[in-house]
N, C-alpha and C. Protein backbone atom coordinates (compact mmCIF):
# COMPACT_ATOMS: atom_id res chain seq x y z
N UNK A 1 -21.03 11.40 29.47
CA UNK A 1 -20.20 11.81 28.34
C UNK A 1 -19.94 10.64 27.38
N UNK A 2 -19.60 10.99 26.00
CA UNK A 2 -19.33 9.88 25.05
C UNK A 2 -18.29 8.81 25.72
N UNK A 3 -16.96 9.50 26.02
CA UNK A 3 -16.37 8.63 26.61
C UNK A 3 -16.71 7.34 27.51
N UNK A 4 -17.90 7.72 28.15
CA UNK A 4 -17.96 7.28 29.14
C UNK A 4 -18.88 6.11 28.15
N UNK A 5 -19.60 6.22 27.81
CA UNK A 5 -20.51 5.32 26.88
C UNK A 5 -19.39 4.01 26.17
N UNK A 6 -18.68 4.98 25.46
CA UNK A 6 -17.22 3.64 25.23
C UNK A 6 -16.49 2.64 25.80
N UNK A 7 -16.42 3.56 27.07
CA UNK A 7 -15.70 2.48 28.01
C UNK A 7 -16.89 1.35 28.64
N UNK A 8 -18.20 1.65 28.38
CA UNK A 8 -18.95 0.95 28.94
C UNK A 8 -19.93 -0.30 28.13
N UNK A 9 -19.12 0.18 26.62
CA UNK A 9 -19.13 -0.83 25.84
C UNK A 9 -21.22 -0.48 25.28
N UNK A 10 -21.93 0.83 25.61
CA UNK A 10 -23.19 0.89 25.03
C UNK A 10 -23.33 1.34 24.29
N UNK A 11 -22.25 1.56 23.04
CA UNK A 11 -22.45 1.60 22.08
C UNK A 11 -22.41 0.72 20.97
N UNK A 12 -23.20 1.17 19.59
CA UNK A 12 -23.12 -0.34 18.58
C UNK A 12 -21.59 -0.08 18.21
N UNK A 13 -21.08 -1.53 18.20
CA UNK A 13 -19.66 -1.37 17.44
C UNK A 13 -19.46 -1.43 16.15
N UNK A 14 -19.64 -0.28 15.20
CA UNK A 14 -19.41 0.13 13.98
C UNK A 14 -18.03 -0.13 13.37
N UNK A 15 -18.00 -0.41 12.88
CA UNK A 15 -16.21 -0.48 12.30
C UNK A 15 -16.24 0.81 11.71
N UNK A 16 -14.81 0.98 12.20
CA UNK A 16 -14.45 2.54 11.79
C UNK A 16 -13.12 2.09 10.53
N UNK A 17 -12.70 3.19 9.89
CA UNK A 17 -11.69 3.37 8.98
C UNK A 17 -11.46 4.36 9.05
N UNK A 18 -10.33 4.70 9.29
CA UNK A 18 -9.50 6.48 9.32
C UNK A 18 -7.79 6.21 8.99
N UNK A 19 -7.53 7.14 8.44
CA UNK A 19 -6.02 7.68 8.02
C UNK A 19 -5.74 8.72 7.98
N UNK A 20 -4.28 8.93 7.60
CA UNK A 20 -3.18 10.06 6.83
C UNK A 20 -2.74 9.97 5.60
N UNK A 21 -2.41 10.98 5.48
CA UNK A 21 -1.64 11.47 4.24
C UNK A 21 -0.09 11.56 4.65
N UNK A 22 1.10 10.66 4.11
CA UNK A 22 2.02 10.88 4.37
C UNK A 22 3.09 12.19 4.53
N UNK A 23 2.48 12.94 4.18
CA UNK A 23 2.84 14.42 3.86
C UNK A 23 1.51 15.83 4.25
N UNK A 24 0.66 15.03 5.59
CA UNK A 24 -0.74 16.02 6.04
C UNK A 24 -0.30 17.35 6.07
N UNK A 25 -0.54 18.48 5.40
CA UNK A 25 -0.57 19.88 5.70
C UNK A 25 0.34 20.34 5.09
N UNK A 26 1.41 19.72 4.18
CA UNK A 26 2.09 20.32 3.21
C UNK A 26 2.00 21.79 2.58
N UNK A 27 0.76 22.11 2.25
CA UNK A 27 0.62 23.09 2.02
C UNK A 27 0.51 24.20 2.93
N UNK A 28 0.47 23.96 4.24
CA UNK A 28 0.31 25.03 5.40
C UNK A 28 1.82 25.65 6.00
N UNK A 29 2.94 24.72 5.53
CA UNK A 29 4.43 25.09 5.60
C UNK A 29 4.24 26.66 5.04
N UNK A 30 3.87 27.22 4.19
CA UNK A 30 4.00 28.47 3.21
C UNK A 30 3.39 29.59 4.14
N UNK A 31 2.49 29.60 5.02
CA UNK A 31 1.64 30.03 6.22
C UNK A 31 3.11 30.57 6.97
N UNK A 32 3.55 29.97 7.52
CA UNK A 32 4.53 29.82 8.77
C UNK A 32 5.59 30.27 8.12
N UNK A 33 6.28 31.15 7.29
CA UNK A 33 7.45 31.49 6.45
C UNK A 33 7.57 32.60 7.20
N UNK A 34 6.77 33.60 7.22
CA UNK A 34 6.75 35.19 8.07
C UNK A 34 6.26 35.88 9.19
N UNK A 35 6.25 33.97 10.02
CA UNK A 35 5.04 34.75 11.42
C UNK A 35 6.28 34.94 12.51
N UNK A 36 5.78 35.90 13.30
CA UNK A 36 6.55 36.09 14.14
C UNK A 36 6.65 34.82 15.37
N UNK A 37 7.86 35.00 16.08
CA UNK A 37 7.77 33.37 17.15
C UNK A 37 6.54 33.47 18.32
N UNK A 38 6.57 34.69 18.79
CA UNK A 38 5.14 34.43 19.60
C UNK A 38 3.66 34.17 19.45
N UNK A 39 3.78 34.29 18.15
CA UNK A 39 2.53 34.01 17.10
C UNK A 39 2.33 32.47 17.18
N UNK A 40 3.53 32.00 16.72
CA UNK A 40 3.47 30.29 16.32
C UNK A 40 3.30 29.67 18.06
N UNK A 41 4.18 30.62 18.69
CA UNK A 41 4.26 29.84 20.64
C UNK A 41 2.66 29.54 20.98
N UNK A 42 1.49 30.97 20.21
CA UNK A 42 0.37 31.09 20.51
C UNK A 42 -0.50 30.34 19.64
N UNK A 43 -0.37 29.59 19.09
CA UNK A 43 -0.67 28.53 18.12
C UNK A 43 -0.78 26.95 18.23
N UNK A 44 0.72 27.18 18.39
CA UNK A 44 0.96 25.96 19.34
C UNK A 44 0.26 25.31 20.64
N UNK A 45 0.17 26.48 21.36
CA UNK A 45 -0.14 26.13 23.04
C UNK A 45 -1.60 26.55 22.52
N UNK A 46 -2.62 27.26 21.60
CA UNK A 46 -3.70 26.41 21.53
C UNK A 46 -4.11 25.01 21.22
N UNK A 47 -3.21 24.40 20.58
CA UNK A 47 -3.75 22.61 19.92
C UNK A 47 -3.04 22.56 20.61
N UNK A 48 -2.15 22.47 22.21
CA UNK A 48 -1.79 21.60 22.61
C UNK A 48 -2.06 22.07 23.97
N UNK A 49 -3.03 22.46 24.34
CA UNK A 49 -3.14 23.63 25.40
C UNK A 49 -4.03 22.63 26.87
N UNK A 50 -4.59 22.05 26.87
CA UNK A 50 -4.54 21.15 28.10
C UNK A 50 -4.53 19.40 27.98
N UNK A 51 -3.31 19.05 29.18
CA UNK A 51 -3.33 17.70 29.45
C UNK A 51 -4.64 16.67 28.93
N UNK A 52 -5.79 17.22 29.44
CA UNK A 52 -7.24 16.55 29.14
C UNK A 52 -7.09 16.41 27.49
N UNK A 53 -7.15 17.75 26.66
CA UNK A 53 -7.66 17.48 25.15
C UNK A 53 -5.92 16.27 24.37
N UNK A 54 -5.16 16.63 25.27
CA UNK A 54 -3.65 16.32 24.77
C UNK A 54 -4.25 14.29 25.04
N UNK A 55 -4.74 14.23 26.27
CA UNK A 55 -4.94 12.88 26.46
C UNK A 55 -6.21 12.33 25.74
N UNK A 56 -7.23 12.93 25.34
CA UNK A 56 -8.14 11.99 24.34
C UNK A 56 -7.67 12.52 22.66
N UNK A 57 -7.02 13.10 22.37
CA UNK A 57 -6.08 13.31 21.19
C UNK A 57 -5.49 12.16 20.61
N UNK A 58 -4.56 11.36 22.17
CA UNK A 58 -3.97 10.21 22.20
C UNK A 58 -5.10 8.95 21.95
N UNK A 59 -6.43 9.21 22.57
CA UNK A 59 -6.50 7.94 23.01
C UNK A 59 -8.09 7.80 22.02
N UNK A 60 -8.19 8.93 20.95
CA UNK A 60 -9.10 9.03 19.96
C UNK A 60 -9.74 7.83 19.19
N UNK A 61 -8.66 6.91 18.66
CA UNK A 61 -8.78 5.10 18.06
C UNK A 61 -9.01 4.50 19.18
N UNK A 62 -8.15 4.78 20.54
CA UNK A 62 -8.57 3.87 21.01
C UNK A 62 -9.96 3.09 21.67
N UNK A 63 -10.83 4.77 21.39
CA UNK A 63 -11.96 4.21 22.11
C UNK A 63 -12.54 3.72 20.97
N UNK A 64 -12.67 3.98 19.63
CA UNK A 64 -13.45 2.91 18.80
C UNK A 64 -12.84 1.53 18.88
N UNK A 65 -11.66 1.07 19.21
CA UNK A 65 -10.96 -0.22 19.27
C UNK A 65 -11.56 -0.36 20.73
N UNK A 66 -11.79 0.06 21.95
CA UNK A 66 -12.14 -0.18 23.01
C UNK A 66 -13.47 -0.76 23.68
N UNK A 67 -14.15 0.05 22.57
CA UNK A 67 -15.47 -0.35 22.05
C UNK A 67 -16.47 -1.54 21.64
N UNK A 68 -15.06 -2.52 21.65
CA UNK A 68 -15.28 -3.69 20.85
C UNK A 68 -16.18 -3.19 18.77
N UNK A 69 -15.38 -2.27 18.37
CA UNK A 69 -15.17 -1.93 17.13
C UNK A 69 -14.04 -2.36 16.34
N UNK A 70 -13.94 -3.23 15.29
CA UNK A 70 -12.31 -3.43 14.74
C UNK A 70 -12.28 -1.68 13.81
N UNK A 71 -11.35 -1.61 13.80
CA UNK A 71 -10.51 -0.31 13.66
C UNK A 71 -9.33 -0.20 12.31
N UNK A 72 -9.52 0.35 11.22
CA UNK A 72 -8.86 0.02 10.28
C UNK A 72 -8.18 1.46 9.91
N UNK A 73 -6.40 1.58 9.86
CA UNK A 73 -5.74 2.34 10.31
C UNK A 73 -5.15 2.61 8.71
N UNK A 74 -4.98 3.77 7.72
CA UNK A 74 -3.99 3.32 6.45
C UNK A 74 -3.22 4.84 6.41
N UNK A 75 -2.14 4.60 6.10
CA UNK A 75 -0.67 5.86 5.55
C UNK A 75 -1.13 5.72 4.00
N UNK A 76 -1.64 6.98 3.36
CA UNK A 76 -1.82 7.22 1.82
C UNK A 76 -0.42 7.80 1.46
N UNK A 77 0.60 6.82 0.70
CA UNK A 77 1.73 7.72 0.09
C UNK A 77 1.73 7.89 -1.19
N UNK A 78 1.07 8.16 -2.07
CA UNK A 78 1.10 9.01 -3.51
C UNK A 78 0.20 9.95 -3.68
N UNK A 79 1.19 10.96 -4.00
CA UNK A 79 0.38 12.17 -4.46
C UNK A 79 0.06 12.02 -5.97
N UNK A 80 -1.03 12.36 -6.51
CA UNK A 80 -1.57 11.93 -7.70
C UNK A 80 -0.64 12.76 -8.52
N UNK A 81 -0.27 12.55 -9.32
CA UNK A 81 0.56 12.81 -10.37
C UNK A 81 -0.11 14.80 -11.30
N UNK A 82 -1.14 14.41 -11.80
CA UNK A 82 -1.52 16.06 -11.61
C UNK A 82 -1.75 17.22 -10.78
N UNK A 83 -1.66 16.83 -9.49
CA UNK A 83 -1.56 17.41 -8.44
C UNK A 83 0.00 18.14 -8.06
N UNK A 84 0.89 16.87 -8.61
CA UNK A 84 1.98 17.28 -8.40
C UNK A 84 2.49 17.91 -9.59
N UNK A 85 2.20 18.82 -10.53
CA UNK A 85 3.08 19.69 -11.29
C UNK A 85 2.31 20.87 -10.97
N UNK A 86 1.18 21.05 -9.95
CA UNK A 86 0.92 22.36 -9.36
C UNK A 86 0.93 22.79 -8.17
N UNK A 87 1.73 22.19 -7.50
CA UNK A 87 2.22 22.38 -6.62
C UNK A 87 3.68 22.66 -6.30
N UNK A 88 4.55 22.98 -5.07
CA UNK A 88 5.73 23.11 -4.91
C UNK A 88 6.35 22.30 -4.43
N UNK A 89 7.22 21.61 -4.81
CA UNK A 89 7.92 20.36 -4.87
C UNK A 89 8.02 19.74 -3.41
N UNK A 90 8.35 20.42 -2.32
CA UNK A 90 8.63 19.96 -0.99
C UNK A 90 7.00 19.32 -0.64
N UNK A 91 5.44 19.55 -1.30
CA UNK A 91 4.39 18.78 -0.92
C UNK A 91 4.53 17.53 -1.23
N UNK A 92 4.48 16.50 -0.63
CA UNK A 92 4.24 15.51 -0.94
C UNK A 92 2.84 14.67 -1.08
N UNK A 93 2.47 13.97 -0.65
CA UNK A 93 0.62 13.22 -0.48
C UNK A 93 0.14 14.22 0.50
N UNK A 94 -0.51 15.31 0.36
CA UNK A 94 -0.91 15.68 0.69
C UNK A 94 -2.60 15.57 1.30
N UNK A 95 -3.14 16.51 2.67
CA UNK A 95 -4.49 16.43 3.06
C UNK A 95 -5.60 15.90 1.57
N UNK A 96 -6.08 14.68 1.29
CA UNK A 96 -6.97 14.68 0.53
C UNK A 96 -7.04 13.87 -0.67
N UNK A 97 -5.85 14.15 -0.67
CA UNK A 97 -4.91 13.23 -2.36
C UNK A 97 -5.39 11.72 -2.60
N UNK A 98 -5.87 10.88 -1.23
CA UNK A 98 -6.63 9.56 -1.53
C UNK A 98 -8.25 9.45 -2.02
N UNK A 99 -8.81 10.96 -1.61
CA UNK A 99 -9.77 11.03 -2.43
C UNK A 99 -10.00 10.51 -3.56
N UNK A 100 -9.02 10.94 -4.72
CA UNK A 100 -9.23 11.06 -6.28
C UNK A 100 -8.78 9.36 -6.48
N UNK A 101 -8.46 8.97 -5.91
CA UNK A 101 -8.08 7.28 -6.32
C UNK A 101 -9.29 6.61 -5.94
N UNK A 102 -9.89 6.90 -4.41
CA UNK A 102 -10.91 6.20 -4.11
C UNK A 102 -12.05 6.69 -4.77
N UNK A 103 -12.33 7.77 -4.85
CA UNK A 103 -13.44 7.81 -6.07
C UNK A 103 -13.17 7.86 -7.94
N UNK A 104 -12.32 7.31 -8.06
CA UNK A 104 -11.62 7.44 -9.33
C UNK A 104 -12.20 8.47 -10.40
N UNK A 105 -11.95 9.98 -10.03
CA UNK A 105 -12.68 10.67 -11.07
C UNK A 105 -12.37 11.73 -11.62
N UNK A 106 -10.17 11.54 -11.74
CA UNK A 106 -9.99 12.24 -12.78
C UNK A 106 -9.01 11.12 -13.56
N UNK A 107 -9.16 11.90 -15.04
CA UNK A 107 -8.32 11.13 -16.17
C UNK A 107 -6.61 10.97 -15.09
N UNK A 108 -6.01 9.69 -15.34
CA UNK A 108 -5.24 9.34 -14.68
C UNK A 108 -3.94 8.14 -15.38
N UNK A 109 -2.72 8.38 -15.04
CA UNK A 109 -1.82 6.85 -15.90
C UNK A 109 -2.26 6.05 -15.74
N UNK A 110 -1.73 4.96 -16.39
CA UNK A 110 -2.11 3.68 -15.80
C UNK A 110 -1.76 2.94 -14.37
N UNK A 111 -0.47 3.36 -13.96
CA UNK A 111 -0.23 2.82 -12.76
C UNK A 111 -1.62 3.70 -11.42
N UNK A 112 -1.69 4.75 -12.13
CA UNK A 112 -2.33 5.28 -10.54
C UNK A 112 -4.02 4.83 -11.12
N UNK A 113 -3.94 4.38 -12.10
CA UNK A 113 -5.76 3.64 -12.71
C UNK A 113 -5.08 1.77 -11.48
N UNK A 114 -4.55 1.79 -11.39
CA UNK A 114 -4.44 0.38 -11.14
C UNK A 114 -4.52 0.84 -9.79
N UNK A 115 -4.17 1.65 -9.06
CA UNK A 115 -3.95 1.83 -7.26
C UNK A 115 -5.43 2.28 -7.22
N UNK A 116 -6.07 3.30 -8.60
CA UNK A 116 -7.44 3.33 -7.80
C UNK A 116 -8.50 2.01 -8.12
N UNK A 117 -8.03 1.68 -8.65
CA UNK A 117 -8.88 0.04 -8.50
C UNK A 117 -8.78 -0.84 -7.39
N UNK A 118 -7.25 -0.68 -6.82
CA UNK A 118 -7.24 -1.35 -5.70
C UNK A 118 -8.12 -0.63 -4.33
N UNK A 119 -8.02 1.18 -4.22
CA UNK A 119 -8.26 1.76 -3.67
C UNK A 119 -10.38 1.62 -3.27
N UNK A 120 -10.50 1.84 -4.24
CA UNK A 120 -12.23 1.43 -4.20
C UNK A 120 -12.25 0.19 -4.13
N UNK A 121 -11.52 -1.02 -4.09
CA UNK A 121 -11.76 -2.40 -3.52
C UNK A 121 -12.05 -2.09 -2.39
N UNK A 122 -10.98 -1.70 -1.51
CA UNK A 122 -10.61 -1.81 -0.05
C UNK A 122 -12.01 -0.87 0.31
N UNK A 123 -11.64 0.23 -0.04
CA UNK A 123 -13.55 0.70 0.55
C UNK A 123 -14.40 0.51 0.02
N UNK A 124 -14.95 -0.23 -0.55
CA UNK A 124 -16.06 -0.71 -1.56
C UNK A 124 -16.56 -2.21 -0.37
N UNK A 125 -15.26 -2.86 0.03
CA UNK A 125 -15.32 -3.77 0.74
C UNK A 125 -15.79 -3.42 2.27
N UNK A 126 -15.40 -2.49 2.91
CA UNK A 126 -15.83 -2.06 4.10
C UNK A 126 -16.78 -1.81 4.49
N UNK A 127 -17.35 -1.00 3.54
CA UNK A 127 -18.90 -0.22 2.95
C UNK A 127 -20.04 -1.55 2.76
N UNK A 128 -19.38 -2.43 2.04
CA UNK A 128 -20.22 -3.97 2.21
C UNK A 128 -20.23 -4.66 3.44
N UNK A 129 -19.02 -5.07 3.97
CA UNK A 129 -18.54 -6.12 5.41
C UNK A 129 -18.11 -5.39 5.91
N UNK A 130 -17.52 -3.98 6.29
CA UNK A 130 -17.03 -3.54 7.42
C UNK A 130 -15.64 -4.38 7.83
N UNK A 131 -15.17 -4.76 6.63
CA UNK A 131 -13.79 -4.65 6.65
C UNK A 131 -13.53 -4.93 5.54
N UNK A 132 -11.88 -4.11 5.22
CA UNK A 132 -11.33 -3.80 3.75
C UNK A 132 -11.14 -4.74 2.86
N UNK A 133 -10.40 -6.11 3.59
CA UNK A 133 -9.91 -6.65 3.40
C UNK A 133 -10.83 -7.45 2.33
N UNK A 134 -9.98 -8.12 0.85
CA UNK A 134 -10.80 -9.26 -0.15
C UNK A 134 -9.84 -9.24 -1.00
N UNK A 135 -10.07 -10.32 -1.66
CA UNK A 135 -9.59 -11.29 -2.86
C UNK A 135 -8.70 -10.48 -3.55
N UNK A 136 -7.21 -11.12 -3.66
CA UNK A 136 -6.48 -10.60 -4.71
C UNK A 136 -5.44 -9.07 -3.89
N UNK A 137 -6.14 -8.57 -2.84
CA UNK A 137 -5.65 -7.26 -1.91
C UNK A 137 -4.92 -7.60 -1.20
N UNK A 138 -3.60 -6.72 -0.44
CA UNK A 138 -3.01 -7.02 0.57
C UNK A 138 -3.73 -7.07 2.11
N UNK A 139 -3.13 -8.04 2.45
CA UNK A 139 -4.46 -8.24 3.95
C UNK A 139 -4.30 -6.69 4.55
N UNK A 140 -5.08 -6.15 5.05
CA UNK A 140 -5.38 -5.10 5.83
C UNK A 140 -5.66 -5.47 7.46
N UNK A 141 -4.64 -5.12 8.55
CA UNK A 141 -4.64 -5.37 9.78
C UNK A 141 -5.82 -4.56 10.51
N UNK A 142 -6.26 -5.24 11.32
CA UNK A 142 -7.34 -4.59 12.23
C UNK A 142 -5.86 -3.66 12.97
N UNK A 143 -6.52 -1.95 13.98
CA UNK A 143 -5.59 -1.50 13.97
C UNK A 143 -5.78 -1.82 15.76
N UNK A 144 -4.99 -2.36 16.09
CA UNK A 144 -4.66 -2.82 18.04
C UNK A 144 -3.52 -2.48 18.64
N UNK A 145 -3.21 -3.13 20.02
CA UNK A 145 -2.31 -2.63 20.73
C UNK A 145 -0.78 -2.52 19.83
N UNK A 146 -0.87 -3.83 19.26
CA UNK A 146 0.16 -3.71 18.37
C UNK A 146 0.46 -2.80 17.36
N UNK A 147 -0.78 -1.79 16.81
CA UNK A 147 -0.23 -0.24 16.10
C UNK A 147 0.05 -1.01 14.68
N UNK A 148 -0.76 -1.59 14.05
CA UNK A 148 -0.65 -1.93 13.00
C UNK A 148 -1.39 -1.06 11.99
N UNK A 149 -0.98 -1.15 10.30
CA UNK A 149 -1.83 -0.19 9.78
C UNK A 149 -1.13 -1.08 8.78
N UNK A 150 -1.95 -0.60 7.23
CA UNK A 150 -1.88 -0.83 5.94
C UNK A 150 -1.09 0.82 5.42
N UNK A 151 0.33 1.18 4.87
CA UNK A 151 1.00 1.31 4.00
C UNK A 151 0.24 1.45 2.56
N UNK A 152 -0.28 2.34 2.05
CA UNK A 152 -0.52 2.55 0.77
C UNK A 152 -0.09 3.48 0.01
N UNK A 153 0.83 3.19 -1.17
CA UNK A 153 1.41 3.40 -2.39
C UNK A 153 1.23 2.39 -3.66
N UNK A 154 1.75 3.32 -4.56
CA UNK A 154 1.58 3.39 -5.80
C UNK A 154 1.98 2.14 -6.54
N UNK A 155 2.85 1.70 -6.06
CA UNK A 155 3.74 -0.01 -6.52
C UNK A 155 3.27 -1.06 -5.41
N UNK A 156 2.89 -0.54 -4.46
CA UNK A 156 2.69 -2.05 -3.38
C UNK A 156 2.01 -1.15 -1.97
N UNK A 157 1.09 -1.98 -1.47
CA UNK A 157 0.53 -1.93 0.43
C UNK A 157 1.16 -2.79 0.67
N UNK A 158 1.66 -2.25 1.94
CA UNK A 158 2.45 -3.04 2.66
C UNK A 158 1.85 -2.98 4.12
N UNK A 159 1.46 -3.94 5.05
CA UNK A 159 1.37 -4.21 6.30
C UNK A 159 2.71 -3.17 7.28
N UNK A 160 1.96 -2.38 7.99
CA UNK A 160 3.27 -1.77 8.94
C UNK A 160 2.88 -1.93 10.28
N UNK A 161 4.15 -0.86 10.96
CA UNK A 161 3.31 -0.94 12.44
C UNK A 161 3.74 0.68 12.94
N UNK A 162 3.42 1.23 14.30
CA UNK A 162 4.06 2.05 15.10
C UNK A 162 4.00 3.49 14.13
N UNK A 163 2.63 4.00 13.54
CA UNK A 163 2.78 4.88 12.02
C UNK A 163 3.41 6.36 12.51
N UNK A 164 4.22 6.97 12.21
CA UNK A 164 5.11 7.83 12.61
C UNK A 164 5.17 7.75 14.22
N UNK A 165 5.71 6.96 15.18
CA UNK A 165 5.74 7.14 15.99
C UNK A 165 6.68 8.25 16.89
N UNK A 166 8.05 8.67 15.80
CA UNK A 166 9.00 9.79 16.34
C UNK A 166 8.35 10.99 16.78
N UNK A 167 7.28 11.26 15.43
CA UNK A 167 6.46 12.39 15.30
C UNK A 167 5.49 12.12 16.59
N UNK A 168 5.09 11.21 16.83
CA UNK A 168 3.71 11.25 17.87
C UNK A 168 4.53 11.29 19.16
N UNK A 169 5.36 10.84 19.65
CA UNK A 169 6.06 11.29 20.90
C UNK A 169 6.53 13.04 20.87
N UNK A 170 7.14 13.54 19.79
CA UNK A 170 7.37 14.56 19.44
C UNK A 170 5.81 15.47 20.08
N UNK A 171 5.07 15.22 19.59
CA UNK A 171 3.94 16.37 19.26
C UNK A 171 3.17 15.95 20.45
N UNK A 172 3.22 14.70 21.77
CA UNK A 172 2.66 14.41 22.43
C UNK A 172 3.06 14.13 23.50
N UNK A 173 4.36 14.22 23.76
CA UNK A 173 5.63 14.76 24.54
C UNK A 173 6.35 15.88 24.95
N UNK A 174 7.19 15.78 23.46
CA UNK A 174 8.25 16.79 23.41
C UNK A 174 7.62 18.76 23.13
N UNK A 175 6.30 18.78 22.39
CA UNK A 175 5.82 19.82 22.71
C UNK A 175 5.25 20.59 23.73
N UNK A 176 4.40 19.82 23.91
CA UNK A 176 3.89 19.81 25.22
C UNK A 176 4.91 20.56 26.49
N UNK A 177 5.96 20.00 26.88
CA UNK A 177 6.82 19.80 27.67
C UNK A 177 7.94 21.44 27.25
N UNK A 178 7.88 21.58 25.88
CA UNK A 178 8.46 22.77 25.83
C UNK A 178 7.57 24.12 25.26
N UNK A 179 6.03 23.91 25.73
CA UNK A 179 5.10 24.80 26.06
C UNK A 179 4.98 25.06 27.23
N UNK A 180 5.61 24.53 28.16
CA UNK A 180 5.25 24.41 29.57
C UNK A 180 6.31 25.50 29.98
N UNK A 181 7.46 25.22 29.54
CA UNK A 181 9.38 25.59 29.49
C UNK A 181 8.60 26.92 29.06
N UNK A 182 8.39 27.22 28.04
CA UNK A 182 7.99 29.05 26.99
C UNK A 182 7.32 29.48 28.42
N UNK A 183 5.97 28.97 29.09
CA UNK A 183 5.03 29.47 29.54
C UNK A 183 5.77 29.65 30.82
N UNK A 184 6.79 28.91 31.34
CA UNK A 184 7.12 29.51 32.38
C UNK A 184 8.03 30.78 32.56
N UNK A 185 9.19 30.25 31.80
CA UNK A 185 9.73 31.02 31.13
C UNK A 185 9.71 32.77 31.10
N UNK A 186 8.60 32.83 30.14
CA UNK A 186 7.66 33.90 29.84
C UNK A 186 7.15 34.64 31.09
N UNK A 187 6.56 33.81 32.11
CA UNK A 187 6.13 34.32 33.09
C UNK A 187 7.25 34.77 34.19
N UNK A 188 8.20 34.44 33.92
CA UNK A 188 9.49 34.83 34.99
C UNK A 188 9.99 35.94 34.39
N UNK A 189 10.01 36.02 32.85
CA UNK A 189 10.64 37.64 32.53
C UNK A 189 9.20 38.34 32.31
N UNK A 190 8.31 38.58 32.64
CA UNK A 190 7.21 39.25 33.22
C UNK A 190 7.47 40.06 34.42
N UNK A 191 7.55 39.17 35.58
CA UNK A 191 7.71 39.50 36.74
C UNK A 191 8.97 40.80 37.15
């Protein structure tokens, strides 16, 4: 299995780059307004439905970092400015929104012309050296045990660490654990 190839280090170590959108799925809130609760219980306990997929879910970066791959981790927080007067206010950076900066290819202000300049640095640079990081940019952390990532917005990147971690115990914990609670639950007023 792939896994197994990772841990055994026979694969080439590619540098990877992956992120979020500070606001992923914004638009899927509007979905979930009129479903009934056993609908969402049955939803739920599919994406979170065994220990195995729940544990390489978790441990997805880690095998490209495991790999001996450096691993480059970034939070996209601006939603492009035309995006946002067609949409409904509670979306924020939504699935995708770093697209249009990194390929710079709609008419845009000047501040978000200046983030996509910075934006096609950083991958323009990776795409060359296989890492983001160059001249004039905020350093970009390889992403390791320490859970570091690059912060990107509209006024400043900022170096972070630990990127929603409430949420990732939440959804890798606390769900889990009260899918288990429903499913038993469920099965006792059955009986």
């Amino acid at each position: 299995p792939v896994d197994e190839l990772f841990r055994k280090h026979e694969l080439h170590a590619v540098p990877f780059m992956t992120g979020v959108n500070n606001d992923e799925g914004g638009w899927i809130l509007l979905l979930f307004c009129n479903v009934e609760k056993k609908v969402i219980w049955l939803g739920i306990s599919l994406v979170f439905c065994s220990p195995k997929l729940d544990r390489r879910t978790r441990s997805g970066i880690s095998f490209e970092h495991d790999a001996g791959a450096p691993v480059y981790l970034y939070e996209y927080q601006h939603p492009p400015k035309f995006l946002q007067q067609k949409r409904p206010s509670f979306v924020g950076t939504d699935h995708g929104d770093e697209i249009f900066t990194v390929l710079g290819f709609y008419p845009c202000p000047e501040d978000e012309e200046q983030l996509s300049k910075i934006m096609m640095s950083y991958w323009g640079n990776f795409a060359r050296t296989g890492s983001p990081d160059g001249q004039n940019l905020v350093h970009w952390p390889k992403y390791g045990a320490e859970e570091k990532y690059l912060a990107i917005g509209l006024k400043k990147q900022v170096t972070a660490q630990h990127l929603k971690k409430e949420r990732f115990v939440f959804l890798t914990q606390t769900v889990p654990e009260k899918i288990k609670q429903h499913e038993e639950n469920a099965e006792r007023s059955e009986l």
